[in-house]
N, C-alpha and C. Protein backbone atom coordinates (compact mmCIF):
# COMPACT_ATOMS: atom_id res chain seq x y z
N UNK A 1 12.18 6.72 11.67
CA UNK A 1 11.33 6.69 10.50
C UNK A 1 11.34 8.07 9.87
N UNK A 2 11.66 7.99 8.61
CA UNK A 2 11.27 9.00 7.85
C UNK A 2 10.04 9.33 7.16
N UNK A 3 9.19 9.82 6.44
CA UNK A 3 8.49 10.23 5.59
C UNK A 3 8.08 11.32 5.09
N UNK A 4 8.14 11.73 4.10
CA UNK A 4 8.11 12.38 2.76
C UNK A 4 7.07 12.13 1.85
N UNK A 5 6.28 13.51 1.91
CA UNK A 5 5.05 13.43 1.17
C UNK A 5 5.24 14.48 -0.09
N UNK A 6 4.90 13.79 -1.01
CA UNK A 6 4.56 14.57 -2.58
C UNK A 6 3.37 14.49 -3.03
N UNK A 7 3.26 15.76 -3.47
CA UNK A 7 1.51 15.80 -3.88
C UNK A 7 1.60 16.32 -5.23
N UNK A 8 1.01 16.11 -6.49
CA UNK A 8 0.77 16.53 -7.96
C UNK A 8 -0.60 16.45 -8.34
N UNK A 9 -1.13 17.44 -7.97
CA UNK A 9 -2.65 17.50 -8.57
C UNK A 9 -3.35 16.37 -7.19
N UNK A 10 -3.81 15.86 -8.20
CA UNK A 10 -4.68 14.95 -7.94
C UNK A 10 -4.28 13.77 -7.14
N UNK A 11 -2.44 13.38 -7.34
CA UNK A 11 -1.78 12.06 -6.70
C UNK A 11 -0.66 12.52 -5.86
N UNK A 12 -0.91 11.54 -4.93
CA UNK A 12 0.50 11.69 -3.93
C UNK A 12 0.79 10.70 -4.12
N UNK A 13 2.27 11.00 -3.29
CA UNK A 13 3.16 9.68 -3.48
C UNK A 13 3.92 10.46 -1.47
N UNK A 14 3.26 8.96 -1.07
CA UNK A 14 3.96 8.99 0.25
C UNK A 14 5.52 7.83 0.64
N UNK A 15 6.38 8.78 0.90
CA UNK A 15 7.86 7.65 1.02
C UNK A 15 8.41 7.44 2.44
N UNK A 16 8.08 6.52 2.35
CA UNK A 16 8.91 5.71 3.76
C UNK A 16 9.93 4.97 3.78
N UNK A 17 10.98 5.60 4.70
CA UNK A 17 12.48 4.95 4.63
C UNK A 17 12.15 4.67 6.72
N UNK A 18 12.17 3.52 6.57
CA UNK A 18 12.44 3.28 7.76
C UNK A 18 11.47 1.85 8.22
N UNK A 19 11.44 0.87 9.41
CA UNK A 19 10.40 -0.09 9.32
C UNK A 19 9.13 0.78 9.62
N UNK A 20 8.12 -0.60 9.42
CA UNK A 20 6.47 -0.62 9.53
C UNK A 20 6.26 -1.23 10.64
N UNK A 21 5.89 -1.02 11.64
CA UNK A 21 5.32 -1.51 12.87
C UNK A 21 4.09 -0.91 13.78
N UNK A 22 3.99 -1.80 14.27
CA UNK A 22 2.77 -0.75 15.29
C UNK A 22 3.18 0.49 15.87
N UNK A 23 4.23 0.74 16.10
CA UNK A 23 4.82 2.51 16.86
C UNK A 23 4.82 3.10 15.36
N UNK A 24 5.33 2.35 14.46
CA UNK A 24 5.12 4.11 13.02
C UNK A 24 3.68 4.10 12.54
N UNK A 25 2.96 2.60 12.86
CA UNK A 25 1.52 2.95 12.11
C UNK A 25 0.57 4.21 11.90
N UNK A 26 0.60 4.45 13.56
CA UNK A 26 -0.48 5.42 13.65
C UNK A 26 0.15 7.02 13.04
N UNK A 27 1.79 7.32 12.57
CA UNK A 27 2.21 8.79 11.73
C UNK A 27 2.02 8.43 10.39
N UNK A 28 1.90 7.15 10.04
CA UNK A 28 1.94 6.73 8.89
C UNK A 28 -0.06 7.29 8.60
N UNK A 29 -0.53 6.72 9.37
CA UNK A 29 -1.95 7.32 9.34
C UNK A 29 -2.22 8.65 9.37
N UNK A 30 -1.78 9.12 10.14
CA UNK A 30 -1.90 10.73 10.16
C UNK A 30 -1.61 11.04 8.77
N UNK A 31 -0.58 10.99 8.28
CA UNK A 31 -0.05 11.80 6.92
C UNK A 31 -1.14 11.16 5.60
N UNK A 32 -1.33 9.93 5.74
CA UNK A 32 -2.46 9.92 4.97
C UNK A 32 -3.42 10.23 5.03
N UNK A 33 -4.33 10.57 6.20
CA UNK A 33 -5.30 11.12 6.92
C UNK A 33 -5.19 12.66 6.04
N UNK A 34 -4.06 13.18 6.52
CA UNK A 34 -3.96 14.96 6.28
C UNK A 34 -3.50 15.44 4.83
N UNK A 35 -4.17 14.02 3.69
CA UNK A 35 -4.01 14.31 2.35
C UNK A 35 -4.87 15.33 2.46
N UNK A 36 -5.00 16.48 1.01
CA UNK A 36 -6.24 16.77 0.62
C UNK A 36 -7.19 16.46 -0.14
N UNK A 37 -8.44 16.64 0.14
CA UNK A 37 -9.59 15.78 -0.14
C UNK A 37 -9.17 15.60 -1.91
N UNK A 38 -8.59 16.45 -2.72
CA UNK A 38 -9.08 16.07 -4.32
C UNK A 38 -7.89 14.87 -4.68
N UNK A 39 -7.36 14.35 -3.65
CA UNK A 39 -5.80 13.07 -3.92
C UNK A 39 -6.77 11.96 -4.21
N UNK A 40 -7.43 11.33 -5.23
CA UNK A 40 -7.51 10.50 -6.14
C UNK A 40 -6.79 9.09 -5.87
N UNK A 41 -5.34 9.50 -6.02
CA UNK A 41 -4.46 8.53 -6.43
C UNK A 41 -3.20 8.53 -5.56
N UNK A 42 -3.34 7.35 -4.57
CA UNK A 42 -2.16 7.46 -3.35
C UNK A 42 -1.30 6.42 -3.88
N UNK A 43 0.02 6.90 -3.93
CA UNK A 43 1.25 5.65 -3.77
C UNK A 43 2.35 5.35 -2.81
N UNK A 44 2.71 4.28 -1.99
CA UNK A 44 2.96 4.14 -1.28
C UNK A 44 4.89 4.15 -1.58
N UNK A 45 5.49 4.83 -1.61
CA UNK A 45 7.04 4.30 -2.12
C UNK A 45 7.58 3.55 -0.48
N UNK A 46 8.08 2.26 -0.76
CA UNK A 46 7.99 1.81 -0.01
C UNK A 46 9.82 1.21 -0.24
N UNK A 47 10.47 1.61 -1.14
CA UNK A 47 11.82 1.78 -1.56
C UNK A 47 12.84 1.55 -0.44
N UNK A 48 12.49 2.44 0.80
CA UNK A 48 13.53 2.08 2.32
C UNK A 48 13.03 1.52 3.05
N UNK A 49 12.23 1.33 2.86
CA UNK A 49 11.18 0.12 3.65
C UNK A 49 12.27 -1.45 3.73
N UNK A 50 12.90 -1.94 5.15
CA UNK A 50 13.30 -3.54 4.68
C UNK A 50 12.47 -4.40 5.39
N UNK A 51 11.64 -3.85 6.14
CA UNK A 51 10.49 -4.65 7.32
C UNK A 51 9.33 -4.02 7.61
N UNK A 52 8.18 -4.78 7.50
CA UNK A 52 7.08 -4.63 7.42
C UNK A 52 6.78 -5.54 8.14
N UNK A 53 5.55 -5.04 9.96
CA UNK A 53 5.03 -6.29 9.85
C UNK A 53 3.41 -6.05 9.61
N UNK A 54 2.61 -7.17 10.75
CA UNK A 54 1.32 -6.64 10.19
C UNK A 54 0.81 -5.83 10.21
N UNK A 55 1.47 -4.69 10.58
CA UNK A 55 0.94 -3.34 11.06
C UNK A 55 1.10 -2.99 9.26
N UNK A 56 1.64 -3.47 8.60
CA UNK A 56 2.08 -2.83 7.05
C UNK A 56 0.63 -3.12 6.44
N UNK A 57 0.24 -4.33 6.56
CA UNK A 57 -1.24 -5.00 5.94
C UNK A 57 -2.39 -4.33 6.78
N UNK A 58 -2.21 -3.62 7.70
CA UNK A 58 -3.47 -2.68 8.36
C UNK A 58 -3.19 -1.40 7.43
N UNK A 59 -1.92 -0.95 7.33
CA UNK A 59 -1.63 0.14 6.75
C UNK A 59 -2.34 0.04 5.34
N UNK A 60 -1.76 -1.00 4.29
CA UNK A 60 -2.35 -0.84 3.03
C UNK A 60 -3.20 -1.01 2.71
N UNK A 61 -4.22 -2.44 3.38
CA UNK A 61 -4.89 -2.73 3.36
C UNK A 61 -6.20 -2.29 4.39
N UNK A 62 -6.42 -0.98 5.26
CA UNK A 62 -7.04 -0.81 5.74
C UNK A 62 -7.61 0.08 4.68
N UNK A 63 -8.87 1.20 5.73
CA UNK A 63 -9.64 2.21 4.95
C UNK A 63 -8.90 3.25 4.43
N UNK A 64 -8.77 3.34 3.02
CA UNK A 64 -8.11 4.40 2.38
C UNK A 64 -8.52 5.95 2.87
N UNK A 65 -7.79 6.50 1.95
CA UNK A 65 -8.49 8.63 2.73
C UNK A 65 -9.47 8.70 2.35
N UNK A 66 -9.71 7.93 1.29
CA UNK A 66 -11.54 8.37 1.00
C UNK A 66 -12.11 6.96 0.11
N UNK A 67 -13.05 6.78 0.32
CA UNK A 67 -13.57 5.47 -0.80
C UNK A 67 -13.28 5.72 -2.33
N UNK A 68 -13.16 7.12 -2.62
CA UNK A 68 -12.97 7.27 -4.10
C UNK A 68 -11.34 7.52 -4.21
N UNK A 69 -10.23 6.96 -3.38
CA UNK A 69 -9.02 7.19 -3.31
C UNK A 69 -8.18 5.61 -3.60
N UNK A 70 -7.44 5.80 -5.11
CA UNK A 70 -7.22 4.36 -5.54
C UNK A 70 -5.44 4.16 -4.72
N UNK A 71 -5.05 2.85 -4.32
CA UNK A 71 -3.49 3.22 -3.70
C UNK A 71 -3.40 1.71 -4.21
N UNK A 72 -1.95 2.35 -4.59
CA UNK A 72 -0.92 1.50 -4.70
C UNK A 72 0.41 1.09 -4.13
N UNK A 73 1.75 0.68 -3.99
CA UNK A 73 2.34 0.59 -3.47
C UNK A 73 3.69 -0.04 -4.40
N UNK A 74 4.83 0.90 -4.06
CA UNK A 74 6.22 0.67 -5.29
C UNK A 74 7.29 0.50 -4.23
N UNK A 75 8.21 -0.13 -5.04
CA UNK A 75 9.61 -0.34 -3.67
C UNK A 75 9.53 -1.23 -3.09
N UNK A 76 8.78 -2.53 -3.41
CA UNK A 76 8.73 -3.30 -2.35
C UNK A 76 10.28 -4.52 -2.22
N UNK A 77 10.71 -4.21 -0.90
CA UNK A 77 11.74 -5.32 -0.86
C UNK A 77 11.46 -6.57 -0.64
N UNK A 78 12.54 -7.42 -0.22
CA UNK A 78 11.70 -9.01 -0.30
C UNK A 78 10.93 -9.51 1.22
N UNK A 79 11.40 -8.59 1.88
CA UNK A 79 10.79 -9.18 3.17
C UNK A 79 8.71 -8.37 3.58
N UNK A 80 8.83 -7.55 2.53
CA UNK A 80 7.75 -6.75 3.17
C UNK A 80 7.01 -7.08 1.30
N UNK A 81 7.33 -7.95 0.71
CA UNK A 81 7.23 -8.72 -0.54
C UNK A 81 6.46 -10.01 0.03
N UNK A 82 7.17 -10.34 0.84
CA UNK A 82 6.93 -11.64 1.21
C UNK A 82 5.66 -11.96 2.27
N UNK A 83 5.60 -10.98 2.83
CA UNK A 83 4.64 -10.77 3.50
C UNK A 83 3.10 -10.47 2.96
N UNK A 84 3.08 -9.19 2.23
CA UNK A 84 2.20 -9.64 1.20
C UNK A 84 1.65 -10.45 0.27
N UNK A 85 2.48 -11.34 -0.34
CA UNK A 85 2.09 -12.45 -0.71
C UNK A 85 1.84 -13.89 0.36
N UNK A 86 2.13 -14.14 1.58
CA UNK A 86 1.69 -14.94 2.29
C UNK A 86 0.46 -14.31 2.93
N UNK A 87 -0.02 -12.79 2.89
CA UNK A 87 -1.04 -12.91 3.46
C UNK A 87 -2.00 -13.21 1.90
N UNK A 88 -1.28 -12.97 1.14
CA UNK A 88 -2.68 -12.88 -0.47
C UNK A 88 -3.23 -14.18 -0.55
N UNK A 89 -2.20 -15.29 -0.29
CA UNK A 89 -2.31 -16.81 -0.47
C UNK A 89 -3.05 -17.44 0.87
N UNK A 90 -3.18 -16.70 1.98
CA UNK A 90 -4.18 -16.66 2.98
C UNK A 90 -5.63 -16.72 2.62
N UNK A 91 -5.47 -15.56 1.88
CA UNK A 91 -7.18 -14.81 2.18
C UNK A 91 -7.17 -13.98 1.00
N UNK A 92 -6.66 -14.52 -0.41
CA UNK A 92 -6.93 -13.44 -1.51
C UNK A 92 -8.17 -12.48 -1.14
N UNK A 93 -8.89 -12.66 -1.22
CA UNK A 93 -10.37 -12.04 -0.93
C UNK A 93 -9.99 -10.41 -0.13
N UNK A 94 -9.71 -11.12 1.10
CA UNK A 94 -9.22 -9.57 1.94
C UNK A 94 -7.72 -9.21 1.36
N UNK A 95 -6.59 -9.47 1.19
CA UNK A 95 -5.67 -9.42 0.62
C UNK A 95 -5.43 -9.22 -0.81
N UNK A 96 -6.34 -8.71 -1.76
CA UNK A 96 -5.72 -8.44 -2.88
C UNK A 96 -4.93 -7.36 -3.55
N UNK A 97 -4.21 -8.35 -3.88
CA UNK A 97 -2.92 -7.91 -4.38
C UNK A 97 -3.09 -6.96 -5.44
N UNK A 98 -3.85 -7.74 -6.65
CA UNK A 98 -3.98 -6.77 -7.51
C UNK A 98 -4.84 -5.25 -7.22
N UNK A 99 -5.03 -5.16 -6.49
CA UNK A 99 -5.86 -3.98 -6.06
C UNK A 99 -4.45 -2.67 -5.79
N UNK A 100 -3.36 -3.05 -5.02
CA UNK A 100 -2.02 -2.68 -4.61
C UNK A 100 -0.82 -2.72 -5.80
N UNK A 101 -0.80 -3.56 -6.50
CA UNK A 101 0.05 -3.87 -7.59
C UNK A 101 -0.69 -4.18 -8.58
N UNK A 102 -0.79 -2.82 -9.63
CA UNK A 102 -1.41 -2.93 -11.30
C UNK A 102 -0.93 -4.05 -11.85
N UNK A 103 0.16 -4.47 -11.49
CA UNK A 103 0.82 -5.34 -12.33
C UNK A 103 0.40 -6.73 -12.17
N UNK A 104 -0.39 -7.47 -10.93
CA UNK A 104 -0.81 -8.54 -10.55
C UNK A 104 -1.64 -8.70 -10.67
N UNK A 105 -2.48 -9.75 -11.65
CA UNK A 105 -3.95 -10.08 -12.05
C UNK A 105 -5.16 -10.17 -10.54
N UNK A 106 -6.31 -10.32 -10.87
CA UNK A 106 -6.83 -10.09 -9.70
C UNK A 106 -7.24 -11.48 -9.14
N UNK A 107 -7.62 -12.15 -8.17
CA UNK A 107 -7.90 -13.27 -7.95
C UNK A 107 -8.63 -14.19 -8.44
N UNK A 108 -8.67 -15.09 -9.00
CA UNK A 108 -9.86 -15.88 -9.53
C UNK A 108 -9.59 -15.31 -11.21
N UNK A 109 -8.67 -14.60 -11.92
CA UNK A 109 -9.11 -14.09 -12.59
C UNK A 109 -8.39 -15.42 -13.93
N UNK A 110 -9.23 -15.66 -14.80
CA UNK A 110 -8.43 -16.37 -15.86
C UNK A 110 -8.27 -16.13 -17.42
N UNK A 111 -7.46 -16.22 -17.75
CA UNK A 111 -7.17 -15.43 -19.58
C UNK A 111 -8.02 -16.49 -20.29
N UNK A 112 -8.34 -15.42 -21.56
CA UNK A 112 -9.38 -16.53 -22.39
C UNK A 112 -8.40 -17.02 -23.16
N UNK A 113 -9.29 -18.36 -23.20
CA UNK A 113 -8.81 -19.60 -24.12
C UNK A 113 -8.92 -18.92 -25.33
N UNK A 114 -7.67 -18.59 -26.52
CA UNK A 114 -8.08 -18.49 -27.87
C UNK A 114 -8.08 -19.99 -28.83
């Protein structure tokens, strides 16, 4: 496992080339752990990432570095894609997606009728 941390102000961007499992979870924690406190805005590049298991959905979906710390997650391939969306279609509620991907509406959410 690799990882590579970038920090700009206020946002990092953490990159992982290698799988997600329970043996990388807990460095994967550390390095987010040992942001500094003013990182705002975490992103996950997840680009070399080809396997994720549930250790990936503790990872993203656990307690961020701080409650006022928004994360997202880019790079996703299809298998650690796929996974996230079978857990969203589980349990939107604990699983949301849009919370991780700006780009995905949030659950329950519906466009107005014009």
């Amino acid at each position: 496992m690799n990882i590579t941390t970038t920090i700009d102000g206020t946002s990092a961007r953490i990159r992982v080339r290698g799988e997600i499992d329970f043996d990388t979870l807990p460095p994967l924690r550390a390095v987010a752990a040992a942001l500094p406190p003013q990182v705002s805005d975490l992103e996950w590049d997840l680009t070399g990432t080809s396997f994720m298991d549930i250790a990936g959905l503790h990872l993203l979906f656990g307690p961020a570095t701080s409650p006022a710390c928004r994360t997202t997650v880019t790079g996703l391939g299809t298998q650690p894609l796929w996974l996230l969306f079978t857990a969203s279609e589980t349990d939107p509620t604990v699983f949301d997606l849009s919370r991780l991907l700006p780009d995905i509406a949030p659950a329950g959410f519906r466009p107005a009728v014009l």
